[in-house]
C-alpha atoms as a PDB file:
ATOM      1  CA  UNK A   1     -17.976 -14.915  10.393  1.00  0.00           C
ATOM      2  CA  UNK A   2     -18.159 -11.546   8.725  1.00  0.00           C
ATOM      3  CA  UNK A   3     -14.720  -9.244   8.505  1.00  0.00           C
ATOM      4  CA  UNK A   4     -15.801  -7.462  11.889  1.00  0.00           C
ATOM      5  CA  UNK A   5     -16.403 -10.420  13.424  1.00  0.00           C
ATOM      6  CA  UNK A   6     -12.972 -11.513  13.008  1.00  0.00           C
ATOM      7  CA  UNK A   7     -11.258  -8.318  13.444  1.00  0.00           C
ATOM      8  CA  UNK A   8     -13.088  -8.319  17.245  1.00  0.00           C
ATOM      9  CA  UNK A   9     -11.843 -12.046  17.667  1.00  0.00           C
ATOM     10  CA  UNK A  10      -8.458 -10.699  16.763  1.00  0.00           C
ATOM     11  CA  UNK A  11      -8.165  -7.857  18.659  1.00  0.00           C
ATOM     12  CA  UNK A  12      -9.481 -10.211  22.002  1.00  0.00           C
ATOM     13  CA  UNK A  13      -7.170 -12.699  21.140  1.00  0.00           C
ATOM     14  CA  UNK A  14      -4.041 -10.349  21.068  1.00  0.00           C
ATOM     15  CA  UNK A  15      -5.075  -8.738  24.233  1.00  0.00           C
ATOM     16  CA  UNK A  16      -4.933 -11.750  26.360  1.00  0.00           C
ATOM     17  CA  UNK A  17      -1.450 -12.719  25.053  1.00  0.00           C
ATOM     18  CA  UNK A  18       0.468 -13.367  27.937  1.00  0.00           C
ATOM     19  CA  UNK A  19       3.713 -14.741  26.488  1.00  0.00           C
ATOM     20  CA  UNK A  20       6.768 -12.257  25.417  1.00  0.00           C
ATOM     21  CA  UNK A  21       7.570 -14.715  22.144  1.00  0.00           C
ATOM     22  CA  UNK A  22       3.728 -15.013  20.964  1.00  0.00           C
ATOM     23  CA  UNK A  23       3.583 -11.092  20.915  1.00  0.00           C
ATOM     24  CA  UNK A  24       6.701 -10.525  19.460  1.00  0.00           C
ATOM     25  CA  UNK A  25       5.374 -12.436  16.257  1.00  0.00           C
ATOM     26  CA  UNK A  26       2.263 -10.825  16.107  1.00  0.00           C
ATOM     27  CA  UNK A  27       4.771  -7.356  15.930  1.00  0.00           C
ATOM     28  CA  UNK A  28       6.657  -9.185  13.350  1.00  0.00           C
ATOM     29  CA  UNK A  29       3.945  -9.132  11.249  1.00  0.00           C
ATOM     30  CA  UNK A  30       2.440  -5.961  12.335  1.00  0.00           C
ATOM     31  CA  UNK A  31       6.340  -4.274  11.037  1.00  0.00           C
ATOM     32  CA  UNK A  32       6.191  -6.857   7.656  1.00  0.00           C
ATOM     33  CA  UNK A  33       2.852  -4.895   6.284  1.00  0.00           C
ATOM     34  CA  UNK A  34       3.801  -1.448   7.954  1.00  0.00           C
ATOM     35  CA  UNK A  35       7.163  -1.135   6.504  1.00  0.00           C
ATOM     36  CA  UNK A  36       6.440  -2.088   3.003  1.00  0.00           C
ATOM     37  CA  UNK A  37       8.219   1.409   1.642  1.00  0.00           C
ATOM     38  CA  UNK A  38      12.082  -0.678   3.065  1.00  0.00           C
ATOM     39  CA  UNK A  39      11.459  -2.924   0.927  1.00  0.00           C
ATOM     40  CA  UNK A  40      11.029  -0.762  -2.435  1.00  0.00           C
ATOM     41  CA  UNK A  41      13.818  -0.541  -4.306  1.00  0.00           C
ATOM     42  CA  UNK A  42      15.982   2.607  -4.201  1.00  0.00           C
ATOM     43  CA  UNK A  43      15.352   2.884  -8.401  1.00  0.00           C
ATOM     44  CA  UNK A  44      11.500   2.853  -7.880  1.00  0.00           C
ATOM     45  CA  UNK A  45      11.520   4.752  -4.733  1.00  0.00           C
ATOM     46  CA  UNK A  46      12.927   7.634  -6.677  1.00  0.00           C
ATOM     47  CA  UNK A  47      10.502   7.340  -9.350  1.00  0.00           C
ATOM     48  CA  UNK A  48       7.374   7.277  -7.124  1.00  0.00           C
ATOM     49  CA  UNK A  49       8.883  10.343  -5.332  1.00  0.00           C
ATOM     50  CA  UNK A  50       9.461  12.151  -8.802  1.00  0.00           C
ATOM     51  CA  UNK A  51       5.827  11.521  -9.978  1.00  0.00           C
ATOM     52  CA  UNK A  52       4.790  12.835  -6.577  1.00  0.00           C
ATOM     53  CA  UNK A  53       6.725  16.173  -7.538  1.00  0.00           C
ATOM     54  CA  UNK A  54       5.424  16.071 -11.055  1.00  0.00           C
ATOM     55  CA  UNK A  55       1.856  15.688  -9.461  1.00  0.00           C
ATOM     56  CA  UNK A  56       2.520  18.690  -7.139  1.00  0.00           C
ATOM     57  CA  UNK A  57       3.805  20.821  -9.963  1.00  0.00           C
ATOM     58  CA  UNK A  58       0.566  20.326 -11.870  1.00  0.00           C
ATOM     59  CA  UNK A  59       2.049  17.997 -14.646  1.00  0.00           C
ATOM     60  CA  UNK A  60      -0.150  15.051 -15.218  1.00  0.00           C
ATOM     61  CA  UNK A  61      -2.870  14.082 -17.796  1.00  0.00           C
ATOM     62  CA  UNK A  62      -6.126  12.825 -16.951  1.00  0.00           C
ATOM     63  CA  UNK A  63      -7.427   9.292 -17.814  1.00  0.00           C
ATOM     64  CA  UNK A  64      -9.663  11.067 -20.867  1.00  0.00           C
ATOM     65  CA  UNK A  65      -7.192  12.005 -22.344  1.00  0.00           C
ATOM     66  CA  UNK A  66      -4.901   8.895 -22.011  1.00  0.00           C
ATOM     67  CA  UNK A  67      -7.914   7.504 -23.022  1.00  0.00           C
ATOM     68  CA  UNK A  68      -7.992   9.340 -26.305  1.00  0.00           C
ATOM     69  CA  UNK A  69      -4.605   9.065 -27.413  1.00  0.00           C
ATOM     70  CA  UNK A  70      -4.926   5.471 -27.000  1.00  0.00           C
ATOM     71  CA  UNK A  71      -8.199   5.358 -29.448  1.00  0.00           C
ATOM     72  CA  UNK A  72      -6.089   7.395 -31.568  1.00  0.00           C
ATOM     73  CA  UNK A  73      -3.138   5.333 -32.060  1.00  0.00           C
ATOM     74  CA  UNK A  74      -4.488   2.395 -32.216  1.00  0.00           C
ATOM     75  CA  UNK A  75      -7.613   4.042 -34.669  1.00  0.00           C
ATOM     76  CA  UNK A  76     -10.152   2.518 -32.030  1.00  0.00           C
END
């Protein structure tokens, strides 16, 4: 069965759930992959946000020239 396939068998199967406990697993799950950003750490959640400023401001390098000072350091 291809990935449509199952997301179709899926999506039928959750919409004939007619039991309050079944569903509220199925939302357990749902939350567990939606709220992935809770469970980053407060240290690495300020570090993604300051590379996201950093980013906005324009300050980055591009994988070329990573790239090149790589090559250069290690005289590849």
């Amino acid at each position: 069965m291809n990935l449509e396939a199952r997301k179709l068998n899926l999506i039928n199967w959750i919409s004939s759930i007619q039991e309050e406990e079944t569903l509220n697993e199925v939302e357990k799950i749902q939350k567990e992959k939606a709220d992935w950003w809770d469970k980053v750490s407060r240290k690495d959640k300020k570090a993604i946000e300051e590379g996201l400023d950093q980013l906005d401001r324009g300050e980055y390098i591009t994988r070329d020239k990573v790239r090149n000072k790589i090559k250069e350091k290690f005289n590849l």
